[in-house]
PDB file of N, CA and C in Angstrom:
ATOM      1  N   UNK A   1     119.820 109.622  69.690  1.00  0.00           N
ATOM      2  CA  UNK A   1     120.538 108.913  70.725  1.00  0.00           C
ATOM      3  C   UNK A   1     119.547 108.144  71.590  1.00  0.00           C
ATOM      4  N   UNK A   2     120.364 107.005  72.272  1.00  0.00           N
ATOM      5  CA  UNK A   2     119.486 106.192  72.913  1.00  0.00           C
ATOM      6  C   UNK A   2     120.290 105.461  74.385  1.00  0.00           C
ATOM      7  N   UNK A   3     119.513 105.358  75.351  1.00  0.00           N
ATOM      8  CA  UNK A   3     120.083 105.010  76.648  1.00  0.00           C
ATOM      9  C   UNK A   3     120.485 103.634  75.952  1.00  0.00           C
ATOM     10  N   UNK A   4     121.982 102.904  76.713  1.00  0.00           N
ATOM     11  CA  UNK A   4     122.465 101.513  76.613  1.00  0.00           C
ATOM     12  C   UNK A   4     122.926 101.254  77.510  1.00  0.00           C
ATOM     13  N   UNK A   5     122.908  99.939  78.143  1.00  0.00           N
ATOM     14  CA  UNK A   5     123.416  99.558  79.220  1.00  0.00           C
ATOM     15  C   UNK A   5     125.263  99.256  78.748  1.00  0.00           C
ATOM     16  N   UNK A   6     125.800  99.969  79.698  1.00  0.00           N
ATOM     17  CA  UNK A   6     127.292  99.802  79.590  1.00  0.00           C
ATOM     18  C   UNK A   6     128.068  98.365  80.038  1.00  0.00           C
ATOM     19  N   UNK A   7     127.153  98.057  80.670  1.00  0.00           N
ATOM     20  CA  UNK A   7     127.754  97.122  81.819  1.00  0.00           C
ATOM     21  C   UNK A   7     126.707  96.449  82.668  1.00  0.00           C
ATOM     22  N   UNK A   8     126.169  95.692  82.459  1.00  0.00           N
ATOM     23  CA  UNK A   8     125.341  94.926  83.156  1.00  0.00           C
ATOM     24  C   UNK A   8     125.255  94.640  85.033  1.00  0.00           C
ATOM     25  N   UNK A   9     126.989  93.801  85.286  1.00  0.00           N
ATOM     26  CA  UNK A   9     127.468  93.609  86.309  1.00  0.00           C
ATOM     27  C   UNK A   9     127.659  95.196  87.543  1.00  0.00           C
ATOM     28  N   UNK A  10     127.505  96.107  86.515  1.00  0.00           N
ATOM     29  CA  UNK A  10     127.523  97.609  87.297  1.00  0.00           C
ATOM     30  C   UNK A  10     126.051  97.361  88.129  1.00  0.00           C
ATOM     31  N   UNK A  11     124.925  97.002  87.251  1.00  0.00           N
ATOM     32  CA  UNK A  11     123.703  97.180  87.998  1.00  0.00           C
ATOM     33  C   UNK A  11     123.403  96.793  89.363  1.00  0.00           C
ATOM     34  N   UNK A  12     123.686  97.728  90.247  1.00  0.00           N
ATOM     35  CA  UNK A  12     123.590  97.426  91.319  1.00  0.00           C
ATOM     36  C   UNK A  12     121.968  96.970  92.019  1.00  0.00           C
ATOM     37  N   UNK A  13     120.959  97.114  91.044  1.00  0.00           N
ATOM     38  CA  UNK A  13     119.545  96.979  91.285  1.00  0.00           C
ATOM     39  C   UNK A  13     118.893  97.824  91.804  1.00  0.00           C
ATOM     40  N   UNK A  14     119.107  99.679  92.102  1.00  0.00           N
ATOM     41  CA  UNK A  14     118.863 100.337  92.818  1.00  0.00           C
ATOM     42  C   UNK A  14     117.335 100.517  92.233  1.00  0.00           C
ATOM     43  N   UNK A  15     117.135 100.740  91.225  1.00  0.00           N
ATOM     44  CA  UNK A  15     115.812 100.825  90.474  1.00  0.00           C
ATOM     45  C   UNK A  15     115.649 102.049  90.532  1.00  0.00           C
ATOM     46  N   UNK A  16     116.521 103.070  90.570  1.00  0.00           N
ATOM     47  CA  UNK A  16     116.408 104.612  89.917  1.00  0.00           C
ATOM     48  C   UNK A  16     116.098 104.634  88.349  1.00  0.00           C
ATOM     49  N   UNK A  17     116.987 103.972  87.674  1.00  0.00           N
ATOM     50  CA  UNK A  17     116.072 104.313  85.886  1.00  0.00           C
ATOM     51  C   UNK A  17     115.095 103.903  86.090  1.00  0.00           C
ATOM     52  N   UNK A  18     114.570 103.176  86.545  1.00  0.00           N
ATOM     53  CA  UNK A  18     112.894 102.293  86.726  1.00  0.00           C
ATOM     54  C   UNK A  18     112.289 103.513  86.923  1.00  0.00           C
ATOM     55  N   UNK A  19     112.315 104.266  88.110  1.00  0.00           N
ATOM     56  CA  UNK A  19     111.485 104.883  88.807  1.00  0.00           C
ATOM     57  C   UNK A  19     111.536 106.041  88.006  1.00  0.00           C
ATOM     58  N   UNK A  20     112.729 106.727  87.776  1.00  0.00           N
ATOM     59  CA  UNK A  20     112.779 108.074  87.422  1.00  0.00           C
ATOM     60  C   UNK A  20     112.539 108.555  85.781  1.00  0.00           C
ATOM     61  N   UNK A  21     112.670 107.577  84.758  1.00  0.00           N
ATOM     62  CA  UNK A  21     112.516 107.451  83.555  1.00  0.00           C
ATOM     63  C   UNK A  21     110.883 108.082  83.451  1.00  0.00           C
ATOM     64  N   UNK A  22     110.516 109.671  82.833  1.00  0.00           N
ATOM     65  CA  UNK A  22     109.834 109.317  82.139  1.00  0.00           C
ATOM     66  C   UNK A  22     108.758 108.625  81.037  1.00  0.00           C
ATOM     67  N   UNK A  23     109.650 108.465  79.992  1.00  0.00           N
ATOM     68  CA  UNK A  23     108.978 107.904  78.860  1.00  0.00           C
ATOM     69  C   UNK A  23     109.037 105.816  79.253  1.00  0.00           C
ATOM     70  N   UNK A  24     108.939 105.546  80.607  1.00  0.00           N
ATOM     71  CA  UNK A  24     108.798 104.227  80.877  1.00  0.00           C
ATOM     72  C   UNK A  24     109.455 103.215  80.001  1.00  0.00           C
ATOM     73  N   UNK A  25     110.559 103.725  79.604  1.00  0.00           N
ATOM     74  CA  UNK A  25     111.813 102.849  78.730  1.00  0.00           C
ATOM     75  C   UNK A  25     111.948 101.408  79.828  1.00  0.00           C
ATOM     76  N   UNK A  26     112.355 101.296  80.998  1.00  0.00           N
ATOM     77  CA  UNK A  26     112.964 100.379  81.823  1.00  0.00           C
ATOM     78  C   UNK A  26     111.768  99.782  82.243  1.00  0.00           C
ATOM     79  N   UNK A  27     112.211  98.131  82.712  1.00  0.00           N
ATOM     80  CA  UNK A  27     111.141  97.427  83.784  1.00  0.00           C
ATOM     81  C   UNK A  27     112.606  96.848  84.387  1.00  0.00           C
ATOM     82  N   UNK A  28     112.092  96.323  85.552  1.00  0.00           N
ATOM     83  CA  UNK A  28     112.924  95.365  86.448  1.00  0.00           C
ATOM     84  C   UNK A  28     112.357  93.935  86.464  1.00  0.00           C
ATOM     85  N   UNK A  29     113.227  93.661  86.957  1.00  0.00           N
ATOM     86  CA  UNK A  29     113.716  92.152  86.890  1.00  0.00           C
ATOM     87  C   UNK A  29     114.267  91.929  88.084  1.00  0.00           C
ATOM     88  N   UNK A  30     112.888  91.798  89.231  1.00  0.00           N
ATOM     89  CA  UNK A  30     112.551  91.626  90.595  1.00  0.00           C
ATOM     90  C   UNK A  30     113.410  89.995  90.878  1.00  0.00           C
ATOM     91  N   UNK A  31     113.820  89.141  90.343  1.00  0.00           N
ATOM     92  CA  UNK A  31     114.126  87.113  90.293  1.00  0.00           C
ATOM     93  C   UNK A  31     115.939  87.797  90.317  1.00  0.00           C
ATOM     94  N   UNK A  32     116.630  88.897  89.017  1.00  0.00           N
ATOM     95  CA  UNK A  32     117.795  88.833  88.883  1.00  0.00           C
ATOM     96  C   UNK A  32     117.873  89.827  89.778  1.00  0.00           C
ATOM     97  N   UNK A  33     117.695  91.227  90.000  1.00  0.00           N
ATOM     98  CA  UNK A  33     117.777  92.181  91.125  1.00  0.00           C
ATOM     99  C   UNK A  33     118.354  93.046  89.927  1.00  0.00           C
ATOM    100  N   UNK A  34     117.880  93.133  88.781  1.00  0.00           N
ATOM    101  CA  UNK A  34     118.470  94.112  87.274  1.00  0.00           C
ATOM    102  C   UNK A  34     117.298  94.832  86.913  1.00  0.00           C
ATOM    103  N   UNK A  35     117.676  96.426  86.120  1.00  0.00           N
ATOM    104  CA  UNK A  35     116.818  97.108  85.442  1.00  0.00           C
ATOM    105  C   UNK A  35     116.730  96.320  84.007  1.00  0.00           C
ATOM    106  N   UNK A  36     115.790  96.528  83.270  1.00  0.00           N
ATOM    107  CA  UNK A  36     115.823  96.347  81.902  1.00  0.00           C
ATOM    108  C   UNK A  36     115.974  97.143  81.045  1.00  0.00           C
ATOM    109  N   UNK A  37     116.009  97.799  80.329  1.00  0.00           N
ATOM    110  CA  UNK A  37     116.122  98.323  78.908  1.00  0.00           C
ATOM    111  C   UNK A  37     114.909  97.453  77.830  1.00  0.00           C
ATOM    112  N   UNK A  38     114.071  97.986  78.110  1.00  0.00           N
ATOM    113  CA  UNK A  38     112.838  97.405  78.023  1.00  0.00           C
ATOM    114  C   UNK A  38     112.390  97.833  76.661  1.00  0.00           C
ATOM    115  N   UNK A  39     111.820  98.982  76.662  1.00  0.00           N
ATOM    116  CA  UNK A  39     111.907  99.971  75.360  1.00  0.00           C
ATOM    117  C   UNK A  39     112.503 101.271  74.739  1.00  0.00           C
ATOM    118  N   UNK A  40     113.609 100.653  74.205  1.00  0.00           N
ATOM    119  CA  UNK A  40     114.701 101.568  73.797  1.00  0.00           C
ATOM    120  C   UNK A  40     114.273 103.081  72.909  1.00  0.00           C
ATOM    121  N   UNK A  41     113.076 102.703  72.078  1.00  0.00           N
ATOM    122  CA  UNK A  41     112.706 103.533  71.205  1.00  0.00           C
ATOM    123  C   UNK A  41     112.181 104.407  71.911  1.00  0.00           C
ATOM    124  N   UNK A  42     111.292 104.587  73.203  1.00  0.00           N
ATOM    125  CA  UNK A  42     110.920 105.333  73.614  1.00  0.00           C
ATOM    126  C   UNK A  42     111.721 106.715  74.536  1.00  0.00           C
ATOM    127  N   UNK A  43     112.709 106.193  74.417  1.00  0.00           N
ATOM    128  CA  UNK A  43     114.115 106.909  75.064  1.00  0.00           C
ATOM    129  C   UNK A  43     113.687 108.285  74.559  1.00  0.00           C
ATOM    130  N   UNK A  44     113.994 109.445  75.083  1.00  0.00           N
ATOM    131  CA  UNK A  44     113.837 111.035  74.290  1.00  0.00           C
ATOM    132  C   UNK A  44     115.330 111.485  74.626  1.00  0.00           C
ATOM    133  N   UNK A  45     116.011 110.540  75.169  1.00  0.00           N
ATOM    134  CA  UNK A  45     117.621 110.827  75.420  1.00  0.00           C
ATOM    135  C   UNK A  45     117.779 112.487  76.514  1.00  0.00           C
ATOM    136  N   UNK A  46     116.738 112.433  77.572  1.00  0.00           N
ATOM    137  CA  UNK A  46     116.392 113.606  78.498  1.00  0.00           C
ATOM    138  C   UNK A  46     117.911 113.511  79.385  1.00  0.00           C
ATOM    139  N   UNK A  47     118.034 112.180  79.865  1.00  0.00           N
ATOM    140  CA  UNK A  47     119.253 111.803  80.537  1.00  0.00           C
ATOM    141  C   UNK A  47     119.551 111.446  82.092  1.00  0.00           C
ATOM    142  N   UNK A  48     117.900 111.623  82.281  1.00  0.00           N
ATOM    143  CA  UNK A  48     117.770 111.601  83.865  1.00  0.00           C
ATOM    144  C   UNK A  48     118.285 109.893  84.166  1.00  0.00           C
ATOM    145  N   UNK A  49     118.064 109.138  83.327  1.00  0.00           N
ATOM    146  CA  UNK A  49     118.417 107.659  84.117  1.00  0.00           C
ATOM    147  C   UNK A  49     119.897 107.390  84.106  1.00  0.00           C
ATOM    148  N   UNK A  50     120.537 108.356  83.389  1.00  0.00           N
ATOM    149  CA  UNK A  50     122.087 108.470  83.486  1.00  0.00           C
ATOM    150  C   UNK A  50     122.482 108.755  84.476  1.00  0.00           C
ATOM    151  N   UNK A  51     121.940 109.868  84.897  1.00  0.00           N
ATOM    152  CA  UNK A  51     122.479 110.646  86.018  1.00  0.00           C
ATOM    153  C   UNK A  51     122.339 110.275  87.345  1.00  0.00           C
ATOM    154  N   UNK A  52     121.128 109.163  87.386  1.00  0.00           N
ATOM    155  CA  UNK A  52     120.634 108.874  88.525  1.00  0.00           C
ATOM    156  C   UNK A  52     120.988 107.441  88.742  1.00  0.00           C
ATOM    157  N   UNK A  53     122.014 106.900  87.355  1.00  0.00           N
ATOM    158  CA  UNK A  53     122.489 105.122  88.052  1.00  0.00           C
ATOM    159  C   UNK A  53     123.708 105.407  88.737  1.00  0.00           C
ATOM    160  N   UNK A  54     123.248 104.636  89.901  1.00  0.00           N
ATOM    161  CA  UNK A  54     124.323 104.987  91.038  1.00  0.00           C
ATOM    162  C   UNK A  54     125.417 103.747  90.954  1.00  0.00           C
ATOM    163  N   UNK A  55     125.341 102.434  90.028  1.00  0.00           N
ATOM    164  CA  UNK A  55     126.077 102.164  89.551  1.00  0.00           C
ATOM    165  C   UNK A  55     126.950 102.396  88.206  1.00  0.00           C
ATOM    166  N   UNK A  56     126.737 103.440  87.678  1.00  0.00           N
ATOM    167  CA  UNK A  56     127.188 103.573  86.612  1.00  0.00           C
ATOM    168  C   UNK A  56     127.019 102.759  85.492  1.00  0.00           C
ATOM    169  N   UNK A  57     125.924 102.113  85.193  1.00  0.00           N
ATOM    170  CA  UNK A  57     125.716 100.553  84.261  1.00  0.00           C
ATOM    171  C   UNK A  57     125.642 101.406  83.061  1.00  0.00           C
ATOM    172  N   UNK A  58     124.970 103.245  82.614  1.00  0.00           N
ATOM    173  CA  UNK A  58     124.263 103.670  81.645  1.00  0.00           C
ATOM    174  C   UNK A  58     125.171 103.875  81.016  1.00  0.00           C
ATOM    175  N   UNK A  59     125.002 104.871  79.523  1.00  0.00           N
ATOM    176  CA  UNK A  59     125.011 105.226  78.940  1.00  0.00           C
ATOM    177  C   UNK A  59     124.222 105.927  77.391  1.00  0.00           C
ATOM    178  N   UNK A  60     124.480 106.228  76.437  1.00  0.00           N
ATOM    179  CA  UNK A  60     123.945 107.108  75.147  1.00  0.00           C
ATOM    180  C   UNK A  60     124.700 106.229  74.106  1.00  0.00           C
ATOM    181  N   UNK A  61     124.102 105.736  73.273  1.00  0.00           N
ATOM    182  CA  UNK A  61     124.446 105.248  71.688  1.00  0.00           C
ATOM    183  C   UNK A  61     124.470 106.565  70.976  1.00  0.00           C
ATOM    184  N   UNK A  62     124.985 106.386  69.690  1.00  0.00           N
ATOM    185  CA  UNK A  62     125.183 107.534  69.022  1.00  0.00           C
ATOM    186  C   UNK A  62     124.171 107.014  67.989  1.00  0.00           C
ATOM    187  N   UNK A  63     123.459 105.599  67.554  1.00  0.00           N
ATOM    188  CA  UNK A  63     122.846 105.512  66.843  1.00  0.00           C
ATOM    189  C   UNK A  63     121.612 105.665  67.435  1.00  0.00           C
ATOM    190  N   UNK A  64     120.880 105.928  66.163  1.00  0.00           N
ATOM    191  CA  UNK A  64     118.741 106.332  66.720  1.00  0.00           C
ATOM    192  C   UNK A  64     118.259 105.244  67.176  1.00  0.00           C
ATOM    193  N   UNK A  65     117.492 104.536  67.759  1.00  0.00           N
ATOM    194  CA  UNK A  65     116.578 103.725  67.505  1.00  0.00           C
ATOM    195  C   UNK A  65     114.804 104.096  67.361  1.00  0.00           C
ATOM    196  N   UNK A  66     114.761 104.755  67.105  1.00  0.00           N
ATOM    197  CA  UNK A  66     113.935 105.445  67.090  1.00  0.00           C
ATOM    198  C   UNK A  66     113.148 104.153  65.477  1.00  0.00           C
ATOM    199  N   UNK A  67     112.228 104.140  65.114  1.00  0.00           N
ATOM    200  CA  UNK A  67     111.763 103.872  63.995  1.00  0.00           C
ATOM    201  C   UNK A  67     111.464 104.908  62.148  1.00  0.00           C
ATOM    202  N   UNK A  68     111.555 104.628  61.926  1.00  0.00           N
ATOM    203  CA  UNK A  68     111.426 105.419  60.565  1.00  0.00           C
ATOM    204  C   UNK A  68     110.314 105.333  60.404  1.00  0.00           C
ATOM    205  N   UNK A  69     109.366 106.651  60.262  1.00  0.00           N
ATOM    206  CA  UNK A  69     108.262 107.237  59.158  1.00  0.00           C
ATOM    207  C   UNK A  69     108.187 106.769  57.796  1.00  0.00           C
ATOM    208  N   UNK A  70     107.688 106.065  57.570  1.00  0.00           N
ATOM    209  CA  UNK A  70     107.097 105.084  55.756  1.00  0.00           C
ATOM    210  C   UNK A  70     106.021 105.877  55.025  1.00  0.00           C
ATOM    211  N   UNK A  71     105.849 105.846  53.801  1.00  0.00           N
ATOM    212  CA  UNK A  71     104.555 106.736  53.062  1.00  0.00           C
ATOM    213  C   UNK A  71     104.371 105.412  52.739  1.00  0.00           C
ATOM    214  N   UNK A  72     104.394 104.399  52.698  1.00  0.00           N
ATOM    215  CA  UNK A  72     103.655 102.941  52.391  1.00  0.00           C
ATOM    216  C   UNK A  72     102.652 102.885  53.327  1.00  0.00           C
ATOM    217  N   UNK A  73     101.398 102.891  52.321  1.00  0.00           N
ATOM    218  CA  UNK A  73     100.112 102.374  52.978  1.00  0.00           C
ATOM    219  C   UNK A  73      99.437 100.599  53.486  1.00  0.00           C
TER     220      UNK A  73
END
């Protein structure tokens, strides 16, 4: 699973996923007053930036984004 923005227009700009995200998934976008979803793969799906958008913009995909492991050298 992976954080997704539900709703864009929710983002109220508080910059809680920014701040509180661990694995530094989010940047902001200081010009629009929006979080980003910056790097999705790094998500560990912990859930703290869910809990902490006070607009409700988040959410969880059910798909990975995670990358796939290759034995190609």
């Amino acid at each position: 699973m992976s954080v997704i923005r539900v709703d864009l227009n929710k983002c109220i700009g508080c910059e809680n996923c920014w701040n509180i995200c661990p694995m530094d998934v989010f940047r902001f976008d200081y010009k629009e007053k929006k979080s980003i979803i910056a790097y999705p793969e790094n998500c560990q799906s912990c859930g703290q930036c869910y809990l902490h958008c006070m607009g409700h913009s988040l959410g969880f995909s059910d798909e990975s984004t995670s990358y796939a492991i290759t034995s190609v050298r």
